[in-house]
Protein backbone atom coordinates (compact mmCIF):
# COMPACT_ATOMS: atom_id res chain seq x y z
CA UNK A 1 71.19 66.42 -38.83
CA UNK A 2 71.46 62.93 -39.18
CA UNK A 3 74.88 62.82 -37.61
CA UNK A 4 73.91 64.81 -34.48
CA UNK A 5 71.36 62.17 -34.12
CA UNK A 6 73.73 59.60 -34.44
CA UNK A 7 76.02 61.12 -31.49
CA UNK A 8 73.00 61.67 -29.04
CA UNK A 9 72.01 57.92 -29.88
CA UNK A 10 75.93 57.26 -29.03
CA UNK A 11 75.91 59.02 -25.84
CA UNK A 12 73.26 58.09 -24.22
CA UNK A 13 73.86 54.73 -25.16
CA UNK A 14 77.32 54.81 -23.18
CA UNK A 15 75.40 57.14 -20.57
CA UNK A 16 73.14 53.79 -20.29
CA UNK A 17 76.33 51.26 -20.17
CA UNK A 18 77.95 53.80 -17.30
CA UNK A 19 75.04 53.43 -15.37
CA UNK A 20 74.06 49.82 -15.38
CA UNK A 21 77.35 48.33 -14.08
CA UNK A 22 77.45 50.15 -10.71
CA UNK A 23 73.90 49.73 -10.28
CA UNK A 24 75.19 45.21 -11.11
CA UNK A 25 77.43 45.54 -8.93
CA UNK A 26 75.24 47.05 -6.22
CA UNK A 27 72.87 44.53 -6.93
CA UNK A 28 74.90 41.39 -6.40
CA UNK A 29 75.07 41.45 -2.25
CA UNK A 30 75.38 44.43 0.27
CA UNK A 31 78.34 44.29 2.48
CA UNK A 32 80.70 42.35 -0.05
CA UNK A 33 83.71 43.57 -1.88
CA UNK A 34 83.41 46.35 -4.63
CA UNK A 35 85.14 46.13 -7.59
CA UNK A 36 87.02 49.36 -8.17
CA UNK A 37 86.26 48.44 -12.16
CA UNK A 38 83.93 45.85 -13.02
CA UNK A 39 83.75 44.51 -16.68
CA UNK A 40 80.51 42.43 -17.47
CA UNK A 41 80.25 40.50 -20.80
CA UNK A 42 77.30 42.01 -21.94
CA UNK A 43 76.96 38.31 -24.18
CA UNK A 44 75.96 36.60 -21.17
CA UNK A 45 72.58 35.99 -19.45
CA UNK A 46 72.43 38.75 -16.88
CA UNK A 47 71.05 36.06 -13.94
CA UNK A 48 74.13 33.82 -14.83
CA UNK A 49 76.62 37.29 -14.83
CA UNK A 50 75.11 37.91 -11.30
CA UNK A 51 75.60 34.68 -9.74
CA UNK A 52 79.01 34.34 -11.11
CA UNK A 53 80.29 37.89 -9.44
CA UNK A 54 78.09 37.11 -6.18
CA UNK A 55 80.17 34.14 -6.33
CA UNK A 56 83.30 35.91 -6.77
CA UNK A 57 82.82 38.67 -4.46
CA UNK A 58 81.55 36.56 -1.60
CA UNK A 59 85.15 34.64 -1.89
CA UNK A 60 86.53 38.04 -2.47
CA UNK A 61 85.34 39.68 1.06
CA UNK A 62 86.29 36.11 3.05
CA UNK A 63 89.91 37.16 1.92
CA UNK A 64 88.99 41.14 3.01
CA UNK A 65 87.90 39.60 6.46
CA UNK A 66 88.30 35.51 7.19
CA UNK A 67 85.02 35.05 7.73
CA UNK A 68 84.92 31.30 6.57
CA UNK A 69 81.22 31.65 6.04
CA UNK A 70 81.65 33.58 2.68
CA UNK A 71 84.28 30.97 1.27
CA UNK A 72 81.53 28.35 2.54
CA UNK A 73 78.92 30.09 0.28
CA UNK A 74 81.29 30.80 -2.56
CA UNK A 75 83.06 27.72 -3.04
CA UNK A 76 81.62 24.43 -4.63
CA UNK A 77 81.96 21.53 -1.98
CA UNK A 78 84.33 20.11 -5.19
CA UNK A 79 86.53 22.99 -5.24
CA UNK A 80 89.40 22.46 -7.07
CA UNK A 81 92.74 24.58 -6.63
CA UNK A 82 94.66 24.35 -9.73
CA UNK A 83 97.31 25.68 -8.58
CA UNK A 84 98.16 24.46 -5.27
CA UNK A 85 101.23 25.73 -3.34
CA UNK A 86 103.25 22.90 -1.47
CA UNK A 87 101.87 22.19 2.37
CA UNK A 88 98.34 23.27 1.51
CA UNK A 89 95.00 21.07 1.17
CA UNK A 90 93.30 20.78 -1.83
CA UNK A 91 89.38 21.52 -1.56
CA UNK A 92 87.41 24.01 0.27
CA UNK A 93 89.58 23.39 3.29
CA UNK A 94 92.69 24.84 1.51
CA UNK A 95 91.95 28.25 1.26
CA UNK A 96 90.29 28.13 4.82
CA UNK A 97 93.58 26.91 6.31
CA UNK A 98 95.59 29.58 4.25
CA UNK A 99 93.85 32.67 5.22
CA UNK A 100 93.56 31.46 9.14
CA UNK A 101 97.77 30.84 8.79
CA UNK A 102 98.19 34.76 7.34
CA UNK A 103 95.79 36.10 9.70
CA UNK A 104 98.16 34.89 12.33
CA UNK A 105 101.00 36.68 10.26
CA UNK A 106 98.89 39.79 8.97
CA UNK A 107 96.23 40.24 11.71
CA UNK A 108 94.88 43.56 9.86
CA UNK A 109 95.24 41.85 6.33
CA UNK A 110 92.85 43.63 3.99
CA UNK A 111 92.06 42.14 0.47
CA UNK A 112 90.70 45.03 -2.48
CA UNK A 113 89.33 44.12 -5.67
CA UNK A 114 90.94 46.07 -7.67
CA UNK A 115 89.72 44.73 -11.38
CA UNK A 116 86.92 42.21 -11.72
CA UNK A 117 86.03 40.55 -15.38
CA UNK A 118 83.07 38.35 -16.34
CA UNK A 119 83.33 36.73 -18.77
CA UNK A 120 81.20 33.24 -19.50
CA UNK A 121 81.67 31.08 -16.91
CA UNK A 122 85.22 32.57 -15.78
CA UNK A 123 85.61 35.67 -13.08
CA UNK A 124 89.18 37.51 -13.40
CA UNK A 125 89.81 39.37 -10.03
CA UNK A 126 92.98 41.79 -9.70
CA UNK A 127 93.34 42.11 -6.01
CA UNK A 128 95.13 44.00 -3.83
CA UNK A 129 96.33 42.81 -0.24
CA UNK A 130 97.68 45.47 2.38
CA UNK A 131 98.11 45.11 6.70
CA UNK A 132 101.18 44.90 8.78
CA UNK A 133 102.83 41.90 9.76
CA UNK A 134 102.46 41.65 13.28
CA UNK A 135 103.09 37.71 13.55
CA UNK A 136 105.65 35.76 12.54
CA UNK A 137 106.09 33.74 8.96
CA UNK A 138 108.29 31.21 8.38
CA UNK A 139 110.58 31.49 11.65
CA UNK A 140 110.42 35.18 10.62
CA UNK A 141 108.98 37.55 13.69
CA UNK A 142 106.92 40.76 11.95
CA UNK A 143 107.77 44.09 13.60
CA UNK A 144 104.52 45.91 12.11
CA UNK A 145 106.04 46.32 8.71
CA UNK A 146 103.68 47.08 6.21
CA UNK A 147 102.73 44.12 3.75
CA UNK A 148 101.27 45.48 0.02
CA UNK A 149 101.08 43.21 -2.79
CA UNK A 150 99.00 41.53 -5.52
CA UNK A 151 97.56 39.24 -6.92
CA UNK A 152 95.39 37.60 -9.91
CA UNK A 153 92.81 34.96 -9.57
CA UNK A 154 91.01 33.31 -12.18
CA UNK A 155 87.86 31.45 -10.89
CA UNK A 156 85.71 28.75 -13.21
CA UNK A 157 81.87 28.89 -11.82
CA UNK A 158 79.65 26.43 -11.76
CA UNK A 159 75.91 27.03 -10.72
CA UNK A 160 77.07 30.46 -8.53
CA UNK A 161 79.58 28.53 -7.17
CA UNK A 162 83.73 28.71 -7.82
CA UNK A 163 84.53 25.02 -8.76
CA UNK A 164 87.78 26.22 -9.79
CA UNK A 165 90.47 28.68 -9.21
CA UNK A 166 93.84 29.82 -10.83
CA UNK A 167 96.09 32.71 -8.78
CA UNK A 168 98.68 33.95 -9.16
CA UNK A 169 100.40 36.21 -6.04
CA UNK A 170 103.40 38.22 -6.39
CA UNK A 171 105.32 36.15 -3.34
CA UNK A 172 108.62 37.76 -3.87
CA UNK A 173 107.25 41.67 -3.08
CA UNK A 174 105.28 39.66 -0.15
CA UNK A 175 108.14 37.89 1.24
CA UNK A 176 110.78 40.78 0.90
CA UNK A 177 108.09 42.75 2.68
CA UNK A 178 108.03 40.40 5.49
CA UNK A 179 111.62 40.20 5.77
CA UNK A 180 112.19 36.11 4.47
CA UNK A 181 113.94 36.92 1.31
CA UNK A 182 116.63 39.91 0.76
C-alpha cells in the first residue's frame, strides 16, 4: 500500500511539473516566441525566471519579425556582444543593423525557438532560422533558395534585461545555402 501511495504522490507530482511550464510560458507575454521545450530552474525565484524568459523571448520574436521595438525592450542600453563578428557594432545597435542587413537578404526570414533553458541569470535559446533568399549577400544574388539553419545563443540578464549575449550560428550550412561557399 505504501508503495502505490508513493507512485500516485510521483505522478501527480510530474502531472503538476507538466502543467506549470506551459502555463510559464504562456504567462510571460502574448504574441512572443514559444519555446517548443522550455526548461525552468525550478531553484530560482519564479518573478526573476519570468523576467529573464520575457527578456529572452522578446529578443527572440525581434529575430522572428525585425521589429526593433522588441530588441529595444529586451536589450540593456549596455548590451554587450561577446562575440562580435567583424563589420558589426557593438551595443544595442549591432543586432539592429544585423537583422535589417538579412532582412534585405532573407525578406521572409523566420526565427523558432526551438530549446529555451533558464537557468540563474543565463537564458540558453536553440533557434531555428528558415526563409528564402530573395536578396543578395555578399555580391551573391538569391534566386528564392531556401535558407534553414541554426543557431545557439547564450544571454546573461540583468534586471529583465539581456546585458550580454554569446551565439553561436552554423554560417557554413547558411552560406552554402545562399550560394557564397561550395
Amino acid at each position: 500500500m505504501h508503495a502505490h501511495r508513493s507512485s500516485i504522490r510521483r505522478l501527480a507530482l510530474m502531472v503538476g511539473l507538466l502543467l506549470t511550464a506551459p502555463a510559464f510560458a504562456d504567462a510571460s507575454g502574448a504574441g512572443l516566441a514559444q519555446p517548443g521545450k522550455l526548461v525552468i530552474d525550478r531553484s530560482l525565484p519564479r518573478a526573476i525566471a519570468e523576467a529573464n524568459a520575457l527578456a529572452a523571448r522578446r529578443y527572440d520574436t525581434f529575430w522572428d519579425t525585425g521589429d526593433e521595438a522588441l530588441a529595444r525592450q529586451a536589450l540593456s542600453p549596455r548590451f554587450i556582444d561577446r562575440t562580435l563578428p567583424p563589420g558589426r557594432m557593438q551595443g544595442v545597435e549591432g543586432p539592429l543593423q544585423a537583422s535589417r542587413q538579412f532582412r534585405l537578404a532573407v525578406p521572409d526570414l523566420h526565427c523558432e525557438v526551438e530549446q529555451m533553458l533558464v537557468v540563474g541569470d543565463r537564458v540558453v535559446a536553440h533557434l531555428r532560422f528558415t526563409g528564402h533568399f530573395k536578396g543578395s549577400f555578399q555580391g551573391v544574388q538569391g534566386k528564392g533558395q531556401t535558407v534553414n539553419f541554426i543557431a545557439t545563443d547564450i544571454y546573461r540578464v540583468v534586471d529583465g534585461k539581456i546585458a550580454e549575449n554569446w551565439h553561436l550560428e552554423d554560417n557554413y550550412t547558411l552560406l552554402a545555402q545562399l550560394g557564397v561557399v561550395h
